[in-house]
N, C-alpha and C. Protein backbone atom coordinates (compact mmCIF):
# COMPACT_ATOMS: atom_id res chain seq x y z
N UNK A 1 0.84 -1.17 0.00
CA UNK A 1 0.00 0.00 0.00
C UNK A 1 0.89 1.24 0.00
N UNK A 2 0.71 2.57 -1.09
CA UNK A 2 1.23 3.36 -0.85
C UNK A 2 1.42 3.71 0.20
N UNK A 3 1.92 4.97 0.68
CA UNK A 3 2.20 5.89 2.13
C UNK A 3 1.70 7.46 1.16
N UNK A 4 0.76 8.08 1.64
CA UNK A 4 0.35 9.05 1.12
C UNK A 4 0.89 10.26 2.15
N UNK A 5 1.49 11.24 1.49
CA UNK A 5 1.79 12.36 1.52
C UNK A 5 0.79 13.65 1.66
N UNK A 6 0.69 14.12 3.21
CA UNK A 6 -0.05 14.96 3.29
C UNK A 6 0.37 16.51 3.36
N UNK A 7 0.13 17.49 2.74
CA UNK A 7 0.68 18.58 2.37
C UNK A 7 -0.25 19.86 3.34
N UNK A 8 0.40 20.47 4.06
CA UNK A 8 -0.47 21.42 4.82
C UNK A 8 -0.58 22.79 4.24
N UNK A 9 -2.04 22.69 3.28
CA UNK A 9 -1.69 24.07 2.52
C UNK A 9 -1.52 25.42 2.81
N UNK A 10 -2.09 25.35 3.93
CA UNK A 10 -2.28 27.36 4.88
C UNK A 10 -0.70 27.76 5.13
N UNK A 11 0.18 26.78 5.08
CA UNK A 11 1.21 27.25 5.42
C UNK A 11 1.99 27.82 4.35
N UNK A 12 1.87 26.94 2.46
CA UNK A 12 1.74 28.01 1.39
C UNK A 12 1.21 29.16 1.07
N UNK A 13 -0.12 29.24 1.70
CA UNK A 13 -1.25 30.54 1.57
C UNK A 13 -0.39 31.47 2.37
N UNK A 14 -0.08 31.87 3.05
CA UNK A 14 0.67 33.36 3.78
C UNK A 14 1.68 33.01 2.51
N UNK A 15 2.12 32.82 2.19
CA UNK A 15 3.74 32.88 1.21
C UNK A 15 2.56 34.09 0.56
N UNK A 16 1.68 33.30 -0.69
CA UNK A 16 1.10 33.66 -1.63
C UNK A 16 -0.03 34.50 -1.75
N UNK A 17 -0.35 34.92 -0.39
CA UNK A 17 -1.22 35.98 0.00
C UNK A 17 -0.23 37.15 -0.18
N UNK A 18 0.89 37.43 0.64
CA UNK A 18 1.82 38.44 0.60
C UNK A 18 1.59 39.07 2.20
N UNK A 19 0.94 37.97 3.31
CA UNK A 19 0.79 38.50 4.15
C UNK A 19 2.00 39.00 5.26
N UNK A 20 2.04 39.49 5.97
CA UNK A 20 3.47 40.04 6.64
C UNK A 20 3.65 39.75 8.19
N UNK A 21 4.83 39.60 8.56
CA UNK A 21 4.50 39.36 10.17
C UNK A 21 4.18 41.19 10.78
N UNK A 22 3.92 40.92 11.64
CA UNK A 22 4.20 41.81 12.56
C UNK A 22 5.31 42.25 12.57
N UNK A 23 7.25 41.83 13.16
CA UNK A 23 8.32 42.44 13.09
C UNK A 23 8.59 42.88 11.71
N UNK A 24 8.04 42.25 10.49
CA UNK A 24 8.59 42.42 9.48
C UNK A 24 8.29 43.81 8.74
N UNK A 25 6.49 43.95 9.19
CA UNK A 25 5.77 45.16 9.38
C UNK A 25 6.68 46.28 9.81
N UNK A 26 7.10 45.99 11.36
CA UNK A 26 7.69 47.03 11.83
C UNK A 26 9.31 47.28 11.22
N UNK A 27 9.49 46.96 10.41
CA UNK A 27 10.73 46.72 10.08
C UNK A 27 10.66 47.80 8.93
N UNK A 28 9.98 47.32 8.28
CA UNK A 28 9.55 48.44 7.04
C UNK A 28 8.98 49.85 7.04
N UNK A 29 8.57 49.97 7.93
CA UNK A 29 7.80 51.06 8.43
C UNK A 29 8.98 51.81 9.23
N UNK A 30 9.84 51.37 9.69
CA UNK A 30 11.21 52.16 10.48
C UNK A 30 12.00 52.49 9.24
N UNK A 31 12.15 51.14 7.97
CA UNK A 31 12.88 52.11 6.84
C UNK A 31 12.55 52.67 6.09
N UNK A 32 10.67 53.32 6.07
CA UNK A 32 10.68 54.82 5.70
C UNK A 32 10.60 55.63 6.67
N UNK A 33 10.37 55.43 7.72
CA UNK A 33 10.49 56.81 8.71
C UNK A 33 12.03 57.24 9.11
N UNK A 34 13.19 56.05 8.46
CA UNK A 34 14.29 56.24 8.50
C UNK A 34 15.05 57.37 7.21
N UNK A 35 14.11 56.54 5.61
CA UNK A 35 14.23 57.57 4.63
C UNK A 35 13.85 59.08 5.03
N UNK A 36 12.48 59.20 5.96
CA UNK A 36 11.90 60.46 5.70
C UNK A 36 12.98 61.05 6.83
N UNK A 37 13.35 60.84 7.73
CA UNK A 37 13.89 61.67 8.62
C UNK A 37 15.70 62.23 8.24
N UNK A 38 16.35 61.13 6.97
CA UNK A 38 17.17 61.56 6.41
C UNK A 38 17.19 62.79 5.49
N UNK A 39 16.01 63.13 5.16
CA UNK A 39 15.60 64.09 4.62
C UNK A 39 15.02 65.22 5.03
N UNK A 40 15.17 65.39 6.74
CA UNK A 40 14.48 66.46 7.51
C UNK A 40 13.50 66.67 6.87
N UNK A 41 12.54 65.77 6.60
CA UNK A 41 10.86 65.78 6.64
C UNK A 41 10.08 66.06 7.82
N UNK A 42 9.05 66.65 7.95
CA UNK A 42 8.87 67.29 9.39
C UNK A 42 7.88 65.98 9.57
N UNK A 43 7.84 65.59 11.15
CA UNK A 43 7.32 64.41 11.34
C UNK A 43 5.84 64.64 11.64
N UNK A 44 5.44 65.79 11.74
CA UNK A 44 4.20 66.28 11.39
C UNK A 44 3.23 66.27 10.38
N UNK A 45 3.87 66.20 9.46
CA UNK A 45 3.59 66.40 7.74
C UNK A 45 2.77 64.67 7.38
N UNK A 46 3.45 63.58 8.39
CA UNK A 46 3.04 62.29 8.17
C UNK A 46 3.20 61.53 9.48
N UNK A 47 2.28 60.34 9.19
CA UNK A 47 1.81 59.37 10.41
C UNK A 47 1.91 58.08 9.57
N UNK A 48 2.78 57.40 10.15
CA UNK A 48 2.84 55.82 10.04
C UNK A 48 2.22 54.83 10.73
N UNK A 49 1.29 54.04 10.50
CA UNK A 49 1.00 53.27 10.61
C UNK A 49 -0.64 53.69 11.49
N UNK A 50 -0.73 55.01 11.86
CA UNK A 50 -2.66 55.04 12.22
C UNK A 50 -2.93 56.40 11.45
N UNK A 51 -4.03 56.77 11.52
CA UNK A 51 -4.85 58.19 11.35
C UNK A 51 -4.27 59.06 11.83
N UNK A 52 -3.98 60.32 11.60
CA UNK A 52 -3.87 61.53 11.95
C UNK A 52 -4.32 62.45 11.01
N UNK A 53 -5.11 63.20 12.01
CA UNK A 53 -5.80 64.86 10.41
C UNK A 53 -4.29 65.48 10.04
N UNK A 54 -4.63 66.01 9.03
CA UNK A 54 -3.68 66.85 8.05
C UNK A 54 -2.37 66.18 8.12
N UNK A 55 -2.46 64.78 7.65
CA UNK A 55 -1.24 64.27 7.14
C UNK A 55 -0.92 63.56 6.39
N UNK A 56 -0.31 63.41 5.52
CA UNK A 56 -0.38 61.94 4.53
C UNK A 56 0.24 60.88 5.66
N UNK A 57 -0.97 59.54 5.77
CA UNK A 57 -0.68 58.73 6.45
C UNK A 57 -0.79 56.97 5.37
N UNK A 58 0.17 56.20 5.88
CA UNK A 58 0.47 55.18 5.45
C UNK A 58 -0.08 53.95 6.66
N UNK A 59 -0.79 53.48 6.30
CA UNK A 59 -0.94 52.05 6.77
C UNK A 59 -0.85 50.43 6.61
N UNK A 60 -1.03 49.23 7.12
CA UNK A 60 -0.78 48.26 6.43
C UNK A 60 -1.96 47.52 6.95
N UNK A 61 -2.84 47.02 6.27
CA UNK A 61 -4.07 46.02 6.64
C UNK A 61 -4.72 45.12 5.23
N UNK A 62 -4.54 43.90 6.43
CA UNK A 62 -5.23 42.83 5.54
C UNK A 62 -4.46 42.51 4.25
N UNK A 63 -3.23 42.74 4.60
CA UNK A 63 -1.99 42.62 3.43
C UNK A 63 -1.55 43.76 2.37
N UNK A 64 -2.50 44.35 2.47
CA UNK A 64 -2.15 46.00 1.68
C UNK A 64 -1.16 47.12 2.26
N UNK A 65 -0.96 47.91 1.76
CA UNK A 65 -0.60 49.05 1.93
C UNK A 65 -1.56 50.09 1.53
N UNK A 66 -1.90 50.77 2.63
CA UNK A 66 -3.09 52.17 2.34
C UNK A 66 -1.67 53.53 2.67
N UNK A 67 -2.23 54.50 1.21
CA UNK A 67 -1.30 55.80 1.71
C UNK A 67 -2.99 56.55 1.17
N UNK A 68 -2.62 57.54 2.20
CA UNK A 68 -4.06 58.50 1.97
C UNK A 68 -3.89 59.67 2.87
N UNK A 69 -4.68 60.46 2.62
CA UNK A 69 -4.49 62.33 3.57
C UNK A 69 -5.54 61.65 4.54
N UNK A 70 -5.27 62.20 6.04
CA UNK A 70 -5.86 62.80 6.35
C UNK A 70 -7.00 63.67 6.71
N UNK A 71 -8.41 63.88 6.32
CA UNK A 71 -8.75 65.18 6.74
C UNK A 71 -9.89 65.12 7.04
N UNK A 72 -10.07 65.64 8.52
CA UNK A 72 -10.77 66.03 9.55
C UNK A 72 -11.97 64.65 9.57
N UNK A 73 -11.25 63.46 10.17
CA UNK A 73 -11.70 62.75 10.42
C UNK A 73 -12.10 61.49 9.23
N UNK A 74 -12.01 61.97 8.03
CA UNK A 74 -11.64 61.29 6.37
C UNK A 74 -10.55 60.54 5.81
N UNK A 75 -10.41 59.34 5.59
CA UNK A 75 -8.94 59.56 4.60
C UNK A 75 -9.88 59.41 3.08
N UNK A 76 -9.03 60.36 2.25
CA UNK A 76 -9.27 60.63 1.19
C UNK A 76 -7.95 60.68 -0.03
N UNK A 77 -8.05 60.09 -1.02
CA UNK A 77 -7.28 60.19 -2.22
C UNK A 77 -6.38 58.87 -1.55
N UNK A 78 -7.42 58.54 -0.81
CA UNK A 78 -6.79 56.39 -0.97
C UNK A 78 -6.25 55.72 -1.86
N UNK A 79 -4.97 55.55 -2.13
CA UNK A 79 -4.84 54.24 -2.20
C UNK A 79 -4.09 53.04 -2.26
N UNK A 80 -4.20 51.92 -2.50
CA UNK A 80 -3.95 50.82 -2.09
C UNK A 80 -2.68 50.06 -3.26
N UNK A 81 -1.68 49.57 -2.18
CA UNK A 81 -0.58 49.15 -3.13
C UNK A 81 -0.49 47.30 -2.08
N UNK A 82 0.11 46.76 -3.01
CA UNK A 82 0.64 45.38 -2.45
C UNK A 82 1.98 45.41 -2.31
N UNK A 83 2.87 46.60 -2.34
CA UNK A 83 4.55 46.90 -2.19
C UNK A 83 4.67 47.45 -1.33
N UNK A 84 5.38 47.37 -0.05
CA UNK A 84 6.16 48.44 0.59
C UNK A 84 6.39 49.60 -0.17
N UNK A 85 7.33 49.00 -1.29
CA UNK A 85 8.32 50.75 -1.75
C UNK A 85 7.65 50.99 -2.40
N UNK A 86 6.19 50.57 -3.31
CA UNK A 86 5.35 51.65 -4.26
C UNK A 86 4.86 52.38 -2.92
N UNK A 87 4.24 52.05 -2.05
CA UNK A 87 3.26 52.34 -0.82
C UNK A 87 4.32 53.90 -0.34
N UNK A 88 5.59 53.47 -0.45
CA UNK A 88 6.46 54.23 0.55
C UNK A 88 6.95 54.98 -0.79
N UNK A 89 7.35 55.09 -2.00
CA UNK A 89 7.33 56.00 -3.02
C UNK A 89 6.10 56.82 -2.90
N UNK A 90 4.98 56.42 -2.97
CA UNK A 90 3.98 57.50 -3.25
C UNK A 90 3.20 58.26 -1.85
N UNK A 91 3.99 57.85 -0.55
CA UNK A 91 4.02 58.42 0.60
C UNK A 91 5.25 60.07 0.26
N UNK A 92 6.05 59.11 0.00
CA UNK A 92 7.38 60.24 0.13
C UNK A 92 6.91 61.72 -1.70
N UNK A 93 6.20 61.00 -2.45
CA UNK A 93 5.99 61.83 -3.33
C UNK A 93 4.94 63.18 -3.09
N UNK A 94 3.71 62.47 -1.81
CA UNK A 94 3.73 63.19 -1.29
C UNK A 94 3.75 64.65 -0.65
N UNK A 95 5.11 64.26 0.58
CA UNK A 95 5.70 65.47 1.13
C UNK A 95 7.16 65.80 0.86
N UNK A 96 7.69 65.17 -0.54
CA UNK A 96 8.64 65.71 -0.90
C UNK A 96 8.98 67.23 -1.43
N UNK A 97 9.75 67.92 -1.10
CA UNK A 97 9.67 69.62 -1.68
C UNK A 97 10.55 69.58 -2.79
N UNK A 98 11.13 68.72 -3.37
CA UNK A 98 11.57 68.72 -4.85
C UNK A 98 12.25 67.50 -5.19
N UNK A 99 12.73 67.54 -6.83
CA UNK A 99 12.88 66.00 -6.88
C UNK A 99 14.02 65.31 -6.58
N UNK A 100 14.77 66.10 -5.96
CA UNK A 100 16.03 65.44 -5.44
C UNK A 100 15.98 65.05 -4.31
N UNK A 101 15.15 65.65 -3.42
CA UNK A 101 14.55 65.16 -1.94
C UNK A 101 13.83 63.87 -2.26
N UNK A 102 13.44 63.69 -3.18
CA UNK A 102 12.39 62.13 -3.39
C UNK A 102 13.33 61.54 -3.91
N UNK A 103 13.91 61.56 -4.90
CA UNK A 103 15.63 60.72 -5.82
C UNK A 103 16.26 59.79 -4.60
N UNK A 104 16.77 60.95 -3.33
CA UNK A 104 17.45 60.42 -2.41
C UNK A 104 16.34 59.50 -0.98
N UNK A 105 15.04 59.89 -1.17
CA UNK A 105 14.31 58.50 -0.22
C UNK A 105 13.83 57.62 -0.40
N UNK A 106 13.85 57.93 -1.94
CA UNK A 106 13.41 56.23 -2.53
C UNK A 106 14.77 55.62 -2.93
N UNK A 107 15.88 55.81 -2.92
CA UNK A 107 17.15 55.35 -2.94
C UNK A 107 17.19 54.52 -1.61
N UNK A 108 17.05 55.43 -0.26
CA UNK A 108 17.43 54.92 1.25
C UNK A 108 16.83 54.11 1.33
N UNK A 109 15.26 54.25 0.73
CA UNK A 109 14.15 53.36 1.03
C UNK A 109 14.43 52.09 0.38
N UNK A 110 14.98 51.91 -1.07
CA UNK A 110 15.90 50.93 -1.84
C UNK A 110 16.45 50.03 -0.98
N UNK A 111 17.38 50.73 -0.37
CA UNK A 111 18.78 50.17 0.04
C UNK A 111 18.52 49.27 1.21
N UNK A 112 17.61 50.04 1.92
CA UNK A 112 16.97 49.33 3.24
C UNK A 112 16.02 47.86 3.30
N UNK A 113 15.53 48.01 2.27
CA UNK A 113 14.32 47.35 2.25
C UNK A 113 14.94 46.02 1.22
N UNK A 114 15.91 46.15 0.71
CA UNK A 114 16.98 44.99 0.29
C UNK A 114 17.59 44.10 1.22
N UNK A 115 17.73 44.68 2.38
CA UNK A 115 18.91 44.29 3.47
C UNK A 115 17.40 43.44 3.63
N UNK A 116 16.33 44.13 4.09
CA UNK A 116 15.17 43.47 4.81
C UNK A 116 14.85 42.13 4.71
N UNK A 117 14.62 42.18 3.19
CA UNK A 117 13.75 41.41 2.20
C UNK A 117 14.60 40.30 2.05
């Protein structure tokens, strides 16, 4: 009689969902608040990881990435990426004040998120 081979699939499904741990979360989220602060971005201007009015804020749920404003109790001009660095490019595009300030945080953000990954 054969010996049948049982395969536990949920443990493929997180691979192929793109779901994230928790440290890994926080991991990514320190190397853009690491890009933005290389760039004396005012830490006002943005909120990682909850709500705050008048800011472009970035979140991560249910495997996404949400970047969206802010305002007065709204987020508005949502939306939704499955990348860190698109999520964290179009965070930093943003509150960047010109394009060499964005050149150099999506570079850091690059460099970082290589080591990560």
């Amino acid at each position: 009689m054969p010996v049948m081979k049982v395969v536990d699939k949920r443990r493929n499904t997180k691979k192929r969902t793109g779901n994230l741990t928790r440290l890994q979360v926080k991991k990514i989220v320190d190397a853009i608040e690491n890009a933005l602060q290389k760039e004396d971005i005012p830490f006002y201007i943005y909120s990682l990881g909850k709500y705050m009015d008048e800011c472009v804020c970035l979140e991560y749920e249910s495997g996404k990435w949400i970047v969206y404003h802010g305002h007065r109790g709204y987020k508005i001009r949502e939306k939704i990426f499955d990348s860190a660095y698109e999520a964290g490019l179009c965070l930093f595009s943003s509150v960047a004040i010109n394009d060499e300030q964005l050149r150099a945080m999506r570079i850091s953000l690059r460099r970082d998120l290589r080591e990560l990954l």
